[in-house]
Protein backbone atom coordinates (compact mmCIF):
# COMPACT_ATOMS: atom_id res chain seq x y z
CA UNK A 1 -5.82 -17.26 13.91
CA UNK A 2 -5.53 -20.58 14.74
CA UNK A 3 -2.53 -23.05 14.96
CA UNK A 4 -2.12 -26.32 14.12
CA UNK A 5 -0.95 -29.39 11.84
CA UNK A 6 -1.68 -32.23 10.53
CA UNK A 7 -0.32 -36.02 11.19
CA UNK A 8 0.45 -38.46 8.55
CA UNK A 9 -3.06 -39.96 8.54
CA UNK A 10 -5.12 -36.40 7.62
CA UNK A 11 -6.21 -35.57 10.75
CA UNK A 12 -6.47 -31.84 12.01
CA UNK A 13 -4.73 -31.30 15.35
CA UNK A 14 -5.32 -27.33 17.10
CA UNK A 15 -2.47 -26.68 19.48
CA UNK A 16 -3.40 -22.86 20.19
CA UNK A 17 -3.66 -19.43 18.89
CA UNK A 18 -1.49 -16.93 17.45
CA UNK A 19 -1.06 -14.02 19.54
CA UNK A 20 -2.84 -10.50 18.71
CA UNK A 21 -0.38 -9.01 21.79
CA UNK A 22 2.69 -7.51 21.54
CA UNK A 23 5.12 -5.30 24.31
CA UNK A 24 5.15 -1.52 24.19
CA UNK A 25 7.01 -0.13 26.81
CA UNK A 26 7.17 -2.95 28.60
CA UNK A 27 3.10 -3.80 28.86
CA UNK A 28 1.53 -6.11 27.27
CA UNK A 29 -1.38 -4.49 24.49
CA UNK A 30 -3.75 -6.21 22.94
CA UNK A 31 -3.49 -5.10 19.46
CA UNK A 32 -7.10 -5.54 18.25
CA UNK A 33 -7.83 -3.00 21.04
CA UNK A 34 -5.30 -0.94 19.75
CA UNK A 35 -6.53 -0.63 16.51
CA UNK A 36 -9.82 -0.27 17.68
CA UNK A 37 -9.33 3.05 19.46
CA UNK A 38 -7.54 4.28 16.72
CA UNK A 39 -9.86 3.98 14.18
CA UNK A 40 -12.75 5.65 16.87
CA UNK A 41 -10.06 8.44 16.56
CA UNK A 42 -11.55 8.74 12.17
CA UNK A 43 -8.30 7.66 10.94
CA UNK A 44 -10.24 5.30 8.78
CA UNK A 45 -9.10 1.91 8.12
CA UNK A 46 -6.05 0.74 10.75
CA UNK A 47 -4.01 -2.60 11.04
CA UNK A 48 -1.65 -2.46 13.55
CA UNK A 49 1.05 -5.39 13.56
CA UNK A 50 3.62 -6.75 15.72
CA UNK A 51 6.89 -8.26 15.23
CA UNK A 52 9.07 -9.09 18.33
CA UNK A 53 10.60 -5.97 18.69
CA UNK A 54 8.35 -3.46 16.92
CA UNK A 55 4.88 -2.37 16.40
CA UNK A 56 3.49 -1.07 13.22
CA UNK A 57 0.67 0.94 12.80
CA UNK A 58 -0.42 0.86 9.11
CA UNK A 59 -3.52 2.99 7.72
CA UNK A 60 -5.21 3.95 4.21
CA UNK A 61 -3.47 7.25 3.12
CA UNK A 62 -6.53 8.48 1.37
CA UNK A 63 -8.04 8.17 4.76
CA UNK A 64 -5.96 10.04 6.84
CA UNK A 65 -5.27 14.05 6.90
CA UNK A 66 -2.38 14.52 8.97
CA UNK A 67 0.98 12.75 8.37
CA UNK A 68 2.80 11.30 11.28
CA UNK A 69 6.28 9.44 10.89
CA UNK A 70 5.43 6.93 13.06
CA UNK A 71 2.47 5.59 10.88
CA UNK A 72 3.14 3.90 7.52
CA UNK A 73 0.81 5.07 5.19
CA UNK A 74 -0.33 2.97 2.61
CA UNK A 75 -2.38 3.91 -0.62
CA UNK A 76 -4.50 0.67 0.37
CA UNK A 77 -4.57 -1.87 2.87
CA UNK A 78 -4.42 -5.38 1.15
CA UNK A 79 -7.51 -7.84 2.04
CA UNK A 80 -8.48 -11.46 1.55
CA UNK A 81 -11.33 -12.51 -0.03
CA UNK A 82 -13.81 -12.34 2.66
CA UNK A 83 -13.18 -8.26 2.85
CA UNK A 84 -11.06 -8.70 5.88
CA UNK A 85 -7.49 -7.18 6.38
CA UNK A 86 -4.48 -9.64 5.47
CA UNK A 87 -2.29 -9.33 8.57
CA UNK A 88 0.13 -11.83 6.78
CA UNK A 89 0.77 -9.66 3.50
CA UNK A 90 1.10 -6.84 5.67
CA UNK A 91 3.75 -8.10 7.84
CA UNK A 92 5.53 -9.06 4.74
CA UNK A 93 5.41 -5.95 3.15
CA UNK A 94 6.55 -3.68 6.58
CA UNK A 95 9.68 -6.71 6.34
CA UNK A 96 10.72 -5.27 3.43
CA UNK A 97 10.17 -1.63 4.04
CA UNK A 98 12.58 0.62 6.52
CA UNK A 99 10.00 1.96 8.73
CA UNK A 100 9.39 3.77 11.54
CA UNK A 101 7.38 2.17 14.33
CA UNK A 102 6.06 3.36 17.84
């Protein structure tokens, strides 16, 4: 998404966008591509996130067959109202979890 602010008079000033990268094993990955493959793969619905040291791969439980400890498995995958995944809650959640990550 994007970044930006406000100033004291109201107006709307965009200073850049977050980053959908993150380091594994020292390259840089774009994460939408990430999650993109692995859903081709029929795991159903993916979000993969990234804090600065880890990356989570999160998917729909009822989705998936096989389970792997490196993938948090979710009953559902919370959304916002226009149907698309809510990387924010997400992230908040997997902060509050133990996990495993890749």
């Amino acid at each position: 998404g994007d970044i930006g602010y406000l100033d004291e008079e109201g107006y709307l000033y965009l200073i850049g966008r977050k980053s959908r990268f993150a380091k594994v094993y020292g390259k840089r990955v774009n994460l939408d591509d990430l999650e993109q493959m692995l859903t081709h793969e029929g795991a159903g619905e993916i979000a993969v996130i990234s804090d600065d040291e880890k990356v989570y791969v999160v998917t729909d439980v009822t989705r998936i067959k096989e389970q792997d400890e490196k993938i948090l498995h979710w009953r559902e995958l919370p959304h916002k109202e226009s149907g698309k995944i809510d990387y924010r809650r997400i992230g908040e959640r997997v902060k509050e979890d133990e996990t495993v990550y890749m």
